[in-house]
Protein backbone atom coordinates (compact mmCIF):
# COMPACT_ATOMS: atom_id res chain seq x y z
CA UNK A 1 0.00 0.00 0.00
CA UNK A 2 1.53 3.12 -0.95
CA UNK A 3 1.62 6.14 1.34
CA UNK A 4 0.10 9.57 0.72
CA UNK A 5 2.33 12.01 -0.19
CA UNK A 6 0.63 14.22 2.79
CA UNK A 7 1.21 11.26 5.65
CA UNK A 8 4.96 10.83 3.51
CA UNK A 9 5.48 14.66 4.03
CA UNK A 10 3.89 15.24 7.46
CA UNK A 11 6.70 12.15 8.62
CA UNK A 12 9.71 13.40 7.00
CA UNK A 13 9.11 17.18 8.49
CA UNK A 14 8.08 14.96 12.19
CA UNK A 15 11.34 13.32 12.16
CA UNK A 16 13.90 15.97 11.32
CA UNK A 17 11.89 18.13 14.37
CA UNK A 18 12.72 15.19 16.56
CA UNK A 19 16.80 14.01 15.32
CA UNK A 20 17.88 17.30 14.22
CA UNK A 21 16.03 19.99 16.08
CA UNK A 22 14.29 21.38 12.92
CA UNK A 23 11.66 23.99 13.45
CA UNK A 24 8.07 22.53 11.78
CA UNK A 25 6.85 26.55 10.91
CA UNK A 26 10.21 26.72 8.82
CA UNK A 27 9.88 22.91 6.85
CA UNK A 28 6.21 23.59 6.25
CA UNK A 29 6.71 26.88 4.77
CA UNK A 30 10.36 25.06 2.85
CA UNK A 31 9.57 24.01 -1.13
CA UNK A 32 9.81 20.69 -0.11
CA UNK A 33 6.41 20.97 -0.27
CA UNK A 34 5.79 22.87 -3.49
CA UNK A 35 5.27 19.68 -5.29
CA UNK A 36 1.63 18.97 -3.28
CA UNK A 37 -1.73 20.05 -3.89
CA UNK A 38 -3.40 22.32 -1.87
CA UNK A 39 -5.55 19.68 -0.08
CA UNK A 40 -2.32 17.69 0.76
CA UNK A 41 -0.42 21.10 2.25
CA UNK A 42 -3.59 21.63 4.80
CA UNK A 43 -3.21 17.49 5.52
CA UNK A 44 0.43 17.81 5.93
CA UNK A 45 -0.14 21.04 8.25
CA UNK A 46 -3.11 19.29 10.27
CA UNK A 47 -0.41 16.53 11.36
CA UNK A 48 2.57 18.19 11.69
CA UNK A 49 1.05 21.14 14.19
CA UNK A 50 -1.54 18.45 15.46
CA UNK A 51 0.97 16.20 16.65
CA UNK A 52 3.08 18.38 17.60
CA UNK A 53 0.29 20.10 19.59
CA UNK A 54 -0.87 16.90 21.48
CA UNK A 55 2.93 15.30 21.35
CA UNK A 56 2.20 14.23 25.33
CA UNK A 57 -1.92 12.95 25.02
CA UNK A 58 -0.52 10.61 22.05
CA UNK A 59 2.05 9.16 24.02
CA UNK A 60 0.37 8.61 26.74
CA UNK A 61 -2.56 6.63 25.16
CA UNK A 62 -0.06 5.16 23.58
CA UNK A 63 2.02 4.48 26.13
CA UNK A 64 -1.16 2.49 27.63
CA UNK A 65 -1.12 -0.05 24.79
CA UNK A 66 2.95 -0.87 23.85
CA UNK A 67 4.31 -3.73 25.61
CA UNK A 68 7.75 -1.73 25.03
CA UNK A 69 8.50 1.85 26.99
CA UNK A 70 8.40 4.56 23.87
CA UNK A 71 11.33 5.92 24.80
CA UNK A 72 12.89 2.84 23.73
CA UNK A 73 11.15 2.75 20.22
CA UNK A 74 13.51 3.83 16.91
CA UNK A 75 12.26 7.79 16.48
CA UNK A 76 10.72 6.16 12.98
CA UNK A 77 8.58 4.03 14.88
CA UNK A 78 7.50 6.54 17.54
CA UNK A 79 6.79 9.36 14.92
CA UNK A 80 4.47 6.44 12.91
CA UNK A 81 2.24 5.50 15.74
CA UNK A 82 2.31 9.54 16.83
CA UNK A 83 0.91 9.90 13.32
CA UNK A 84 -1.68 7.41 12.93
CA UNK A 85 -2.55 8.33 16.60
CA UNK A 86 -3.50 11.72 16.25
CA UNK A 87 -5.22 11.04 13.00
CA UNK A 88 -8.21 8.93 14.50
CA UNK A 89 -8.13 10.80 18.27
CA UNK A 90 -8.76 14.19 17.25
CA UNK A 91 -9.14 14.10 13.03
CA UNK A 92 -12.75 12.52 12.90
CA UNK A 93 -13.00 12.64 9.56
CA UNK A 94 -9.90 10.62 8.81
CA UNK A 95 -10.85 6.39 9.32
CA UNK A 96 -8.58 4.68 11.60
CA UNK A 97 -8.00 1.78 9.56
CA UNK A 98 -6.47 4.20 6.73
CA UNK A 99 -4.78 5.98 9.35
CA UNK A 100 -3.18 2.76 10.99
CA UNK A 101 -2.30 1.58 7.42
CA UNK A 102 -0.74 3.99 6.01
CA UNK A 103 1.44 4.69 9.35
CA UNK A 104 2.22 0.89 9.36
CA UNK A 105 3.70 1.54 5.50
CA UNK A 106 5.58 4.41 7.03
CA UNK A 107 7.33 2.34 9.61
CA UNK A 108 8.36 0.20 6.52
CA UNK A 109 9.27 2.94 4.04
CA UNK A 110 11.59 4.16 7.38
CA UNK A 111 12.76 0.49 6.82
CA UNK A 112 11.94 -0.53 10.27
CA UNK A 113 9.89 -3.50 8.52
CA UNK A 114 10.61 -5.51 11.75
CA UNK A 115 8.38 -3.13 14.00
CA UNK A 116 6.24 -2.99 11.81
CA UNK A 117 3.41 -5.99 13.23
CA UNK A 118 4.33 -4.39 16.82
CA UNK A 119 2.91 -0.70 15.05
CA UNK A 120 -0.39 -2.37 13.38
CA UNK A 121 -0.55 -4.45 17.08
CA UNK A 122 -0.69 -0.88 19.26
CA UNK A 123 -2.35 1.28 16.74
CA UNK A 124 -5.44 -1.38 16.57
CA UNK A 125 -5.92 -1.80 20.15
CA UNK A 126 -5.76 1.97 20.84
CA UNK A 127 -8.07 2.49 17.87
CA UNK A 128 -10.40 0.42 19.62
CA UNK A 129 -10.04 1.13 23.37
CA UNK A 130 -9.84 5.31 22.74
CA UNK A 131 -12.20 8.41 22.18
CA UNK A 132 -11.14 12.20 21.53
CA UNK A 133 -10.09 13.69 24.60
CA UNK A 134 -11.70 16.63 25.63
CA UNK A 135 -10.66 20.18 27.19
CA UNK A 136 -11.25 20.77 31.13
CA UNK A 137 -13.73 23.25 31.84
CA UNK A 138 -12.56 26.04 34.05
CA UNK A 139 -12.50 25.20 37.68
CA UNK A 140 -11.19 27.47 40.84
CA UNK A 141 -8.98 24.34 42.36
CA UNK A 142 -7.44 23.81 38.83
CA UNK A 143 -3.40 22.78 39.04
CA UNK A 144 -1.00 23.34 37.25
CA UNK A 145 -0.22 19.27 36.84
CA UNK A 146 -3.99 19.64 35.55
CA UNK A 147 -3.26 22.02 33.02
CA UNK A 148 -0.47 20.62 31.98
CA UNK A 149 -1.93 17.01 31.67
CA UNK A 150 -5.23 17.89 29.73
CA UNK A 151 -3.63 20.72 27.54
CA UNK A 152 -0.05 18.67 26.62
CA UNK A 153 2.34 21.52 28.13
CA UNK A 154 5.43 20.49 30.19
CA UNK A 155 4.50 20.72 33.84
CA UNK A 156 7.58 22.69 34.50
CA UNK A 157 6.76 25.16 32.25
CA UNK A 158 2.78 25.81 33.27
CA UNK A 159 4.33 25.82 36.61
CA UNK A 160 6.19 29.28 36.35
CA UNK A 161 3.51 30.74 34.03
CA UNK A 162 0.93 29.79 37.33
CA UNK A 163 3.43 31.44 39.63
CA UNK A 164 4.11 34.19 37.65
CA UNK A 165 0.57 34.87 36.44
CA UNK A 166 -1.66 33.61 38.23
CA UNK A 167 -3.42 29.96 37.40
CA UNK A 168 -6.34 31.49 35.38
CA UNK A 169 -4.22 33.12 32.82
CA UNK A 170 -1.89 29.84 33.09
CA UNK A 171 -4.98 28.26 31.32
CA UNK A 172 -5.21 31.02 28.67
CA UNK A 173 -1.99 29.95 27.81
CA UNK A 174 -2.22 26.63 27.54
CA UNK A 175 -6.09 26.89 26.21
CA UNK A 176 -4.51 29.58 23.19
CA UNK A 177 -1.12 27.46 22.72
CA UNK A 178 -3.48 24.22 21.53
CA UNK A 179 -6.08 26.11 19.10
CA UNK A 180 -4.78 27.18 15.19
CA UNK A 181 -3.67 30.52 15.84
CA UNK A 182 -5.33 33.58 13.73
CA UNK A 183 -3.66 34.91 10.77
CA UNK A 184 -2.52 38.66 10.93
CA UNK A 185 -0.81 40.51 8.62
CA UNK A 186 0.32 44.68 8.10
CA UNK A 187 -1.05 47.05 5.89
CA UNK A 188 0.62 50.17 4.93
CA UNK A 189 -1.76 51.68 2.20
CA UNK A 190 -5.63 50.98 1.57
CA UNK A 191 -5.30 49.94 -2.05
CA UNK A 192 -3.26 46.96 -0.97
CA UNK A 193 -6.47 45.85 1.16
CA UNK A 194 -8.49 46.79 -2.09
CA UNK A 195 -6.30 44.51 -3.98
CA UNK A 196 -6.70 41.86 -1.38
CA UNK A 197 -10.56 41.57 -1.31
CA UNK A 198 -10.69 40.95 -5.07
CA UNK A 199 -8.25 38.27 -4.66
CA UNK A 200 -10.73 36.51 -2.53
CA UNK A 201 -9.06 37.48 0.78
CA UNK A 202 -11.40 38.24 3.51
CA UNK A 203 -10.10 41.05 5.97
CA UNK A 204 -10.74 41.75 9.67
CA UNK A 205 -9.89 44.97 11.53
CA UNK A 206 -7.07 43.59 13.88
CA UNK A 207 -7.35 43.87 17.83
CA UNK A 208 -4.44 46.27 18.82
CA UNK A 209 -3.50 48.16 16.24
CA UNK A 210 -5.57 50.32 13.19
CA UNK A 211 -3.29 48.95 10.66
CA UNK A 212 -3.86 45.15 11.27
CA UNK A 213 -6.10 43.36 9.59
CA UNK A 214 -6.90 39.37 10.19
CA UNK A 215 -7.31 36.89 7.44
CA UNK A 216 -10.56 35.33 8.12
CA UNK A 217 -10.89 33.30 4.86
CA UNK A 218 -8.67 33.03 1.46
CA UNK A 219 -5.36 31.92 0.81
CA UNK A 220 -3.19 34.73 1.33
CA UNK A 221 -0.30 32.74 -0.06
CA UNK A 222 -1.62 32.85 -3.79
CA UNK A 223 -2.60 36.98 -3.60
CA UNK A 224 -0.42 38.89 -5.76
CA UNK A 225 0.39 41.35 -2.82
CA UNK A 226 2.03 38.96 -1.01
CA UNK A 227 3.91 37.05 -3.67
CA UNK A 228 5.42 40.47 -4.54
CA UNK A 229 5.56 41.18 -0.75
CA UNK A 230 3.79 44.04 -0.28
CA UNK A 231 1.97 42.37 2.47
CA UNK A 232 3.67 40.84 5.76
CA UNK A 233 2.56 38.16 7.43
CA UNK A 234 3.16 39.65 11.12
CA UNK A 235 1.51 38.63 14.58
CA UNK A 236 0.21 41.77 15.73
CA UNK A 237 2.02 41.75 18.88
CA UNK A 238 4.94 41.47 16.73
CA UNK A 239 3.58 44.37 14.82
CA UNK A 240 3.08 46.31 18.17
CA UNK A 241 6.53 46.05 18.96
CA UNK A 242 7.77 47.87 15.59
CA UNK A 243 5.17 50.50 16.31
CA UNK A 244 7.54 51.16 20.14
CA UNK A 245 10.55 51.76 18.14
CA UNK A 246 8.92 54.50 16.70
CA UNK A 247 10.60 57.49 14.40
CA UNK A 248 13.98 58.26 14.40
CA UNK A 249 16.65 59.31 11.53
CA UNK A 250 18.79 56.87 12.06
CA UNK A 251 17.12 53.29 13.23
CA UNK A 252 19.64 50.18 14.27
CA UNK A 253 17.74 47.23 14.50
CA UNK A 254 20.27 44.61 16.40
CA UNK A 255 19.04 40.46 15.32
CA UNK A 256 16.37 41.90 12.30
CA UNK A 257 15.93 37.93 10.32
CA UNK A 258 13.52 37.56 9.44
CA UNK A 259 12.67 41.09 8.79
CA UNK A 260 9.01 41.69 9.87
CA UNK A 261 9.75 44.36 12.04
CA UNK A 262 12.36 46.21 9.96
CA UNK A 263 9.51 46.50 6.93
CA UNK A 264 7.24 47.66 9.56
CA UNK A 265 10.10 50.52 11.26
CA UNK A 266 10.88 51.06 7.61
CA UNK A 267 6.91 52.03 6.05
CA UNK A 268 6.64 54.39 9.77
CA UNK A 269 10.41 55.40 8.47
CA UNK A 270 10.10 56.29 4.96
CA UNK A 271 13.11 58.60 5.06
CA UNK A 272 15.29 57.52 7.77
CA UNK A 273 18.47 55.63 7.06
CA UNK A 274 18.32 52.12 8.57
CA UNK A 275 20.43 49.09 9.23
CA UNK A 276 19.72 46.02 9.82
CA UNK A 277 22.24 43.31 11.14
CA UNK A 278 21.96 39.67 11.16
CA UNK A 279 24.61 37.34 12.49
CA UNK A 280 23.94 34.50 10.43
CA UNK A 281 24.21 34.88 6.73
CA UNK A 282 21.79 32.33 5.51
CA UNK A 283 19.26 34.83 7.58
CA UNK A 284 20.69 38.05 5.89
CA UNK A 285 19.83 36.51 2.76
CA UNK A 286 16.82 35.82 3.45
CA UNK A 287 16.18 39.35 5.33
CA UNK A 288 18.02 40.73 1.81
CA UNK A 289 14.63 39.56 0.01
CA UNK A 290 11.82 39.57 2.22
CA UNK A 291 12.25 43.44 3.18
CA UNK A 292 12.67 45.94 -0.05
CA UNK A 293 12.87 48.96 1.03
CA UNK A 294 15.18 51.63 -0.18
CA UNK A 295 16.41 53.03 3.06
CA UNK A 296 17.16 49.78 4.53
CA UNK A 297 20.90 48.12 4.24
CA UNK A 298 20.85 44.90 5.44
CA UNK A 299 24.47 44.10 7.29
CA UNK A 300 25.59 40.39 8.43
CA UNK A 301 27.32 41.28 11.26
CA UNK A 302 27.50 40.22 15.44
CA UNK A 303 25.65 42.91 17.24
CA UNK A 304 28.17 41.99 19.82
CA UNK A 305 30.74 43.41 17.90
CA UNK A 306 29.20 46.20 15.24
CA UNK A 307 32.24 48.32 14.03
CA UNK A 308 29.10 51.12 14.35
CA UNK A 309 29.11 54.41 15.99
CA UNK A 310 27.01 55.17 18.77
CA UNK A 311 24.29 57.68 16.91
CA UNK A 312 21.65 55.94 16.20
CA UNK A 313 18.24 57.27 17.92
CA UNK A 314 15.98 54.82 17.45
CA UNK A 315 17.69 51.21 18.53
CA UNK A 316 15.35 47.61 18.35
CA UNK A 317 17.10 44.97 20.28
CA UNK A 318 14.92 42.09 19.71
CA UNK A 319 16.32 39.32 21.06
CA UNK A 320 16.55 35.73 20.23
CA UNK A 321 14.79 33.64 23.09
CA UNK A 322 12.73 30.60 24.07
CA UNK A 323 9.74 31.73 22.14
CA UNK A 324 7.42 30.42 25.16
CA UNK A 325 4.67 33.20 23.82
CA UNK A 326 4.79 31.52 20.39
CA UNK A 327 3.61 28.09 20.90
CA UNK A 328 0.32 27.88 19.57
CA UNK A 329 2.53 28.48 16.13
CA UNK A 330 5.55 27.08 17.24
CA UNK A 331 4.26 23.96 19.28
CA UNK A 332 7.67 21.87 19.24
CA UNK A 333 9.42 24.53 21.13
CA UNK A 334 7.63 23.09 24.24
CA UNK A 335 9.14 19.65 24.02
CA UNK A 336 12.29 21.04 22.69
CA UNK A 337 13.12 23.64 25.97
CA UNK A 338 14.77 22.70 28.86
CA UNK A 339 14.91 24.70 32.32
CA UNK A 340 18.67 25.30 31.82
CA UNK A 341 17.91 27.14 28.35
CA UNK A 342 16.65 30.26 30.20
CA UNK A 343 19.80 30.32 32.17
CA UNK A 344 21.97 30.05 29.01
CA UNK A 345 19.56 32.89 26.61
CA UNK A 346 19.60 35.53 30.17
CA UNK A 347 23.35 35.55 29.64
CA UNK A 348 23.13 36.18 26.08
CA UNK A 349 20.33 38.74 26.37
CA UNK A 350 21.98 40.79 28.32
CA UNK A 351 25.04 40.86 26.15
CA UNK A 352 22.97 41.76 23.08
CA UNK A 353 21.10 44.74 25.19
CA UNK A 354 24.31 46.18 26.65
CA UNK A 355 25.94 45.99 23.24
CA UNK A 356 22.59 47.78 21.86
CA UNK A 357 22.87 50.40 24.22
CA UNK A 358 26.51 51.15 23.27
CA UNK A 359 24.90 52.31 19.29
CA UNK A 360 22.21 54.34 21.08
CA UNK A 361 22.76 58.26 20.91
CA UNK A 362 22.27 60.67 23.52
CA UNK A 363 18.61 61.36 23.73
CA UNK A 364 18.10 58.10 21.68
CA UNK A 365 15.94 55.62 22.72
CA UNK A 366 16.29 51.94 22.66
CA UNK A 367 13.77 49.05 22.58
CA UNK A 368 14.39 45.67 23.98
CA UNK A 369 11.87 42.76 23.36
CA UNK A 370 11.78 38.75 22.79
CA UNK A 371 8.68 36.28 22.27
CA UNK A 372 9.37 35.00 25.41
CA UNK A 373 6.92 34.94 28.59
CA UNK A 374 9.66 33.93 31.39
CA UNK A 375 10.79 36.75 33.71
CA UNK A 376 14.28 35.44 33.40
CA UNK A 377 14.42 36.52 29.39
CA UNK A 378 12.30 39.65 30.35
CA UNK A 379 12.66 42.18 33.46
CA UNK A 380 15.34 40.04 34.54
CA UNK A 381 17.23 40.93 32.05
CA UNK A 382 16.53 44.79 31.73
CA UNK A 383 17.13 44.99 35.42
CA UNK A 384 20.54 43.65 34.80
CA UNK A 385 21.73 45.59 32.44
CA UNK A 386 20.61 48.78 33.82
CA UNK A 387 21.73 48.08 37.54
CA UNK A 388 24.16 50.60 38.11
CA UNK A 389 21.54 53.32 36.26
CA UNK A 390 24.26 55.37 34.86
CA UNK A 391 23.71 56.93 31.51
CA UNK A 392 19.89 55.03 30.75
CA UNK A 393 16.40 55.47 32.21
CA UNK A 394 14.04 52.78 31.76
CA UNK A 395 10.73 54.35 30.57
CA UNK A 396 6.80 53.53 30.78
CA UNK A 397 5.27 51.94 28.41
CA UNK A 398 2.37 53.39 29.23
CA UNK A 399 3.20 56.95 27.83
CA UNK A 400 4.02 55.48 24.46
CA UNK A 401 0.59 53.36 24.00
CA UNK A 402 -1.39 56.39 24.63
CA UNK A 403 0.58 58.64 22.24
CA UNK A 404 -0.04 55.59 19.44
CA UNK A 405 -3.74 55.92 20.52
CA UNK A 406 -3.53 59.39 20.12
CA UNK A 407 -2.35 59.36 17.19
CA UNK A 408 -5.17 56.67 15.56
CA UNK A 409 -2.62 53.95 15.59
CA UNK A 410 -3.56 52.05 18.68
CA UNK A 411 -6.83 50.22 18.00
CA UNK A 412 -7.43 49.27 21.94
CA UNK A 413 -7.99 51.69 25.03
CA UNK A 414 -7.76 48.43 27.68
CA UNK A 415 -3.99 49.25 28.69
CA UNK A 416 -4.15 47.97 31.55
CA UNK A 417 -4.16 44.17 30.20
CA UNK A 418 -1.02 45.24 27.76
CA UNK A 419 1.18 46.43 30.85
CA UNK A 420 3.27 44.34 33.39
CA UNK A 421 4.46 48.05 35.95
CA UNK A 422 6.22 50.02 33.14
CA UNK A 423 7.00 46.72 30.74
CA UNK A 424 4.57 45.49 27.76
CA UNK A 425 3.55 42.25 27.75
CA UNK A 426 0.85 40.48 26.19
CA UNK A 427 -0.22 37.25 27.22
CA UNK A 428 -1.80 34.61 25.10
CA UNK A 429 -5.39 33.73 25.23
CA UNK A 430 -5.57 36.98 27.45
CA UNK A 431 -5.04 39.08 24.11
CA UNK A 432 -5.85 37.63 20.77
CA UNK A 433 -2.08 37.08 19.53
CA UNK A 434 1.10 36.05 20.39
CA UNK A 435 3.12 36.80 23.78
CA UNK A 436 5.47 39.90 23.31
CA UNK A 437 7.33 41.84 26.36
CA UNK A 438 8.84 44.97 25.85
CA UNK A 439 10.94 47.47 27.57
CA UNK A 440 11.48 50.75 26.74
CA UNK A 441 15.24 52.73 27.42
CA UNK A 442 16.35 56.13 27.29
CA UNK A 443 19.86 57.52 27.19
CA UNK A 444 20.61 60.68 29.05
CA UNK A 445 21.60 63.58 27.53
């Protein structure tokens, strides 16, 4: 029995996540899969995120069939039955017997033939024994084990976000980090939204900002906009954090792959001159083509060590980090992260903000940020680098949302859910995208 090129796909990008640390969003946006229909990209996207998603409900139903421990199953085999699993648990239109089949194939075409009777043996019996699981309902003595049980988030991790924010936006978290996450994307002018509706793309006003819009049906993939990249896919907390930096004549942004926020600083900064510096050159490339602006001049180069001078007066430091407010796009980063990684990406945070600092002008201002939601990639970091207070001011962010309101780019008065003391942070399931923090710093005169 052959396998579908979708199940064949949704494997191969399964098992590179798992042996080499791949990122799924990257593999299932690669041309690897250029050569399958549209109905096979969704099926190959259902898996892939699905599985990913639900990584620790499969294993443990399947965990309660296997006569072996699944830690001690060839990742071929594991990915298979993590497949076929998923496929008749949650995908109710899919049958199980061409779900077990076709994952059974796949455990040969991984030429693991021998495991194969063991695969069709546990993928039967769960078939048989199992029924979708469903979500908790909201209760006051929820746990944090809870959450993390019935929503398939490390313990450790709901742990700190219950600590940290309280167990009912825990649940946001984990409730927003399972469901397909909405679609948002940037508009500069109103002709390219014009353009958009008679491609057969249906627009939303975003949430937090006037110049968001939501993609509530279409594919904006095929618009002509967007293949000639007028348009940006861009969270719109992402797109919130551009809007911070905002005008200056002369705009560093410090890790700017894969260019997002510099189109967005560069449309608010039409005539400023801008740089953006990537330390990895495969990602300057790639930040090279996606942003085409005529005032931008895309550098590879270690922010760490920028042969720059310090006048710049508008400085973006976003820094790479865990990406814990990304999961509901990002889901393997949950099974991927380790305690220990926050301790390693503080360090390196607060080299990349100090070395930010150093390019900021007097009466510049800079802007630090990451995806993250731990305190230790956040305040923690801000704190350190500022300790001794000489030269910088940390500012409110605050004052800065209410002169974007003020100015009719702001879409939301509810500040108060944005703001962590002077810090931005948006929280998942809380607000209708992604989990930004932000912190704003001024140098002295």
């Amino acid at each position: 029995m052959p396998v579908s090129p979708a199940r064949a796909a949704a494997f191969d990008i399964l098992l590179r996540v798992e042996q080499q640390d791949a990122y799924a969003s990257e593999l299932l946006h690669s041309d690897r899969l250029d050569k399958l229909s549209a109905a096979d990209r969704g099926l190959t996207t259902e898996i892939v995120m699905g599985v990913l998603r639900c990584r620790s409900r499969l294993d443990d139903a399947l965990a309660t069939q296997s006569s072996r421990p699944l830690e001690k199953l060839d990742p071929q085999v594991l990915t298979a039955l993590r497949i076929a699993a998923y496929q008749f648990l949650y995908l109710s239109r899919v049958p199980a017997r061409a779900a077990i089949n076709e994952s059974v194939e796949l455990v040969k075409r991984a030429r693991k033939a021998s495991a194969a009777p063991f695969a069709n043996a546990v993928l039967r019996q769960l078939a048989e024994k199992t029924s979708v699981p469903s979500p908790i309902e909201t209760q006051l003595d929820t746990s944090a084990a809870q959450l993390a049980y019935e929503f398939a988030h490390p313990e450790w991790l709901v742990e700190r976000w219950a600590k940290h924010f309280g167990i009912e936006k825990a649940e946001a978290i984990c409730r927003h980090d399972q469901r397909i996450p909405t679609t948002a994307i940037r508009l500069d002018t109103a002709e390219v939204e014009a353009e958009l509706q008679r491609d057969g793309i249906e627009l939303a006003p975003g949430v937090l900002l006037t110049s968001a819009r939501i993609v509530t049906s279409g594919d904006l993939t095929q618009a002509r906009t967007y293949r000639e990249g007028r348009v940006f896919i861009q969270d719109e907390a992402s797109q919130l954090i551009a809007a911070l930096v905002g005008k200056g004549a002369r705009v560093l942004d410090c890790c700017a792959a894969p260019g997002s926020k510099t189109a967005a600083i560069a449309a608010r900064n039409p005539t400023a001159e801008i740089i953006a510096a990537e330390l990895h050159p495969h990602r300057a490339e790639l930040l090279r083509r996606r942003v085409r602006a005529a005032n931008v001049q895309v550098i590879t180069a270690d922010v760490l060590q920028l042969a720059l001078h310090d006048n710049f007066d508008r400085v973006l430091a976003d820094a790479p980090c865990s990406g814990t407010g990304t999961l509901a796009r990002n889901p393997d980063i949950k099974w991927r992260l380790k305690p220990q990684d926050l301790h390693d990406l503080h360090a390196k945070q607060v080299a990349i903000l100090d070395a930010a600092l150093q390019q900021l002008a007097p009466g510049g201002r800079a802007v630090y940020s990451t995806c993250s939601l731990e305190p230790e990639e956040n305040e923690d970091v801000v704190e350190e680098a500022l300790w001794d207070g000489s030269g910088y001011t940390l500012l409110d962010c605050r004052a800065e949302l209410e002169a974007l309101r003020s100015s009719g780019e702001l879409a939301t008065f509810d500040f108060d859910s944005l703001l962590d003391g002077k810090f931005l942070q948006t929280i998942p399931g809380v607000q209708h995208c992604d989990g930004f923090f932000a912190a704003l710093i001024h140098r002295l005169s």
